[in-house]
Protein backbone atom coordinates (compact mmCIF):
# COMPACT_ATOMS: atom_id res chain seq x y z
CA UNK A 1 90.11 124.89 95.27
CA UNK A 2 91.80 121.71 96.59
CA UNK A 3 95.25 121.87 95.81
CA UNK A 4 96.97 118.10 95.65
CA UNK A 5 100.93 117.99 95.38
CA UNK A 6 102.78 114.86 94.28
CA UNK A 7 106.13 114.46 95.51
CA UNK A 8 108.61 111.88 93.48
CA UNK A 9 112.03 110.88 93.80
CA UNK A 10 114.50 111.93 91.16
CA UNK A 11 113.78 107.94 90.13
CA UNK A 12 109.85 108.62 89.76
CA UNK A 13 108.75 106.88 93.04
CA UNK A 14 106.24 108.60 94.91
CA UNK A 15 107.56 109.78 98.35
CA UNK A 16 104.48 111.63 99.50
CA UNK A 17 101.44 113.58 98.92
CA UNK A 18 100.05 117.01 100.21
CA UNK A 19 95.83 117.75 99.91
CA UNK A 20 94.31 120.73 101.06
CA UNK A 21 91.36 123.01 100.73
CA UNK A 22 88.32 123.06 99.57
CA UNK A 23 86.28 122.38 96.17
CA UNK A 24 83.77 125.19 96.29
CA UNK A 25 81.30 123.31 94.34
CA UNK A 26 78.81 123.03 96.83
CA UNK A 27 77.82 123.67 100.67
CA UNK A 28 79.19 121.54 102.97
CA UNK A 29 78.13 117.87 103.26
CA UNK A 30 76.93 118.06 99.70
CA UNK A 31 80.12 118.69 97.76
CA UNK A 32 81.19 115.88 94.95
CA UNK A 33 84.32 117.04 94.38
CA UNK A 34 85.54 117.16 98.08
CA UNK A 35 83.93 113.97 98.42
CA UNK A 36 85.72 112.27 95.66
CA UNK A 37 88.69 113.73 96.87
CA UNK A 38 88.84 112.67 100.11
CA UNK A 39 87.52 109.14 99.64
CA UNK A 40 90.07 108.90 96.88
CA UNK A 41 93.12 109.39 99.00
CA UNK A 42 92.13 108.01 102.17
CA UNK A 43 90.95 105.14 100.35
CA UNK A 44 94.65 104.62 99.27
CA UNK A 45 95.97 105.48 102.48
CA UNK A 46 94.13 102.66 103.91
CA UNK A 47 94.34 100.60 101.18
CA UNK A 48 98.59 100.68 101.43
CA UNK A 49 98.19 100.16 105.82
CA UNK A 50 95.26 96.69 105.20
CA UNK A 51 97.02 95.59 102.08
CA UNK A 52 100.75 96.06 102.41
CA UNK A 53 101.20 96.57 105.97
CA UNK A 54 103.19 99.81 105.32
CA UNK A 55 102.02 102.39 108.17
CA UNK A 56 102.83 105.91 106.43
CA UNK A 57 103.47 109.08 108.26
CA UNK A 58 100.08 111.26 108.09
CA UNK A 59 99.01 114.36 109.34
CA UNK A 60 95.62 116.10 108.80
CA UNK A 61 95.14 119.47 109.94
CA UNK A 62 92.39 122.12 109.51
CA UNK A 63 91.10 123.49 105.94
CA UNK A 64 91.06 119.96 104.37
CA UNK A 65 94.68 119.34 105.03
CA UNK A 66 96.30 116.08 104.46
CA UNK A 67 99.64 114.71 104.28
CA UNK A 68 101.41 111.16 103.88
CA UNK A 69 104.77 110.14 103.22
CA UNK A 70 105.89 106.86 102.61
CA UNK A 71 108.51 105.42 104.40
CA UNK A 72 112.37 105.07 103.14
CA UNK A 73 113.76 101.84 103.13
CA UNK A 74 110.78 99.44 102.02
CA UNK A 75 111.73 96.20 100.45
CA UNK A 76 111.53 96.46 96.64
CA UNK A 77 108.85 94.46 96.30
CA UNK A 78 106.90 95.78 99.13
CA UNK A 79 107.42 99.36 97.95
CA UNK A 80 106.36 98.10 94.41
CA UNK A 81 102.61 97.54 95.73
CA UNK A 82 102.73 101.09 97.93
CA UNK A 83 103.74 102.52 94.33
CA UNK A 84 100.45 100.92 92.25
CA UNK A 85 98.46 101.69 95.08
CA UNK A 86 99.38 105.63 94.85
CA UNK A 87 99.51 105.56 91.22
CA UNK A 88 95.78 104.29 91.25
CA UNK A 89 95.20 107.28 93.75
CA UNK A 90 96.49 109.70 91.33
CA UNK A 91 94.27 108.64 88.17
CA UNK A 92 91.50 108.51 90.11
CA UNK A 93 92.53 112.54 91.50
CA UNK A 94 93.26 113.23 87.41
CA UNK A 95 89.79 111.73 86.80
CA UNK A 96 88.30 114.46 89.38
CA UNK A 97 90.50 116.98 88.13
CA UNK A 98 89.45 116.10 83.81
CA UNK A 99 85.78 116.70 84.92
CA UNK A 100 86.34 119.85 87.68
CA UNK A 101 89.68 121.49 87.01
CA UNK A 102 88.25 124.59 88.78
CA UNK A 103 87.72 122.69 91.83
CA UNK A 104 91.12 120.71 91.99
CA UNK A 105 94.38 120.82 90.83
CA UNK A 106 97.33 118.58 90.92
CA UNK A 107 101.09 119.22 90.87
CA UNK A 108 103.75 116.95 90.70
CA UNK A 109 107.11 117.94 91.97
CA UNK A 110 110.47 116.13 92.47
C-alpha cells in the first residue's frame, strides 16, 4: 500500500509531504495506482519549482519513498501559490485513494 502523510501547520498550511510504498495492484511497470501516484506528486513538485520558483527540500529513497518540505519564510503571496499547488496534489491523491483505498491511503497530521 502507498502510504501518503500530509503535514500542516497548526494554521492549516501545508509544510510537507511523505509517499512511500507500493500499490500492489499490478506488476511492475503496469501499476495505475503507483502511476497516478507518482505523476501526481512529482507533477506538483515540479509544478511549485517551474511555476513559483520555490526549490523545496526532497529526498527519494528506496521502496517508493518520497519527501518534500516547503520552505519557511516564503512571501505570503508566493507561499499562497505553493499552497493551491499542493492542495491540487492532494485532491488529485483523494481521487486515487476514492477509487483504490486498498492501494493508498492518506493521513494528514499537524
Amino acid at each position: 500500500m502507498i502510504q501518503t502523510t500530509i503535514y500542516r501547520t497548526e494554521s492549516g498550511r501545508i509544510k510537507s509531504f511523505t509517499m512511500s510504498g507500493h500499490a500492489l495492484l499490478a506488476n511492475h511497470g503496469n501499476d495505475i495506482v503507483c502511476a497516478g501516484a507518482s505523476a501526481v506528486s512529482f507533477g506538483a513538485i515540479n509544478s511549485v519549482m517551474a511555476l513559483t520558483g520555490v526549490e523545496p527540500e526532497i529526498e527519494q529513497g528506496d521502496d517508493g519513498f518520497l519527501r518534500c518540505v516547503v520552505p519557511d519564510n516564503l512571501p505570503e503571496d508566493t507561499q499562497e501559490k505553493v499552497q493551491l499547488l499542493l492542495e491540487g496534489m492532494i485532491v488529485s491523491l483523494q481521487t486515487i485513494e476514492r477509487d483504490y483505498g486498498k492501494h493508498i491511503k492518506i493521513t494528514f497530521k499537524k
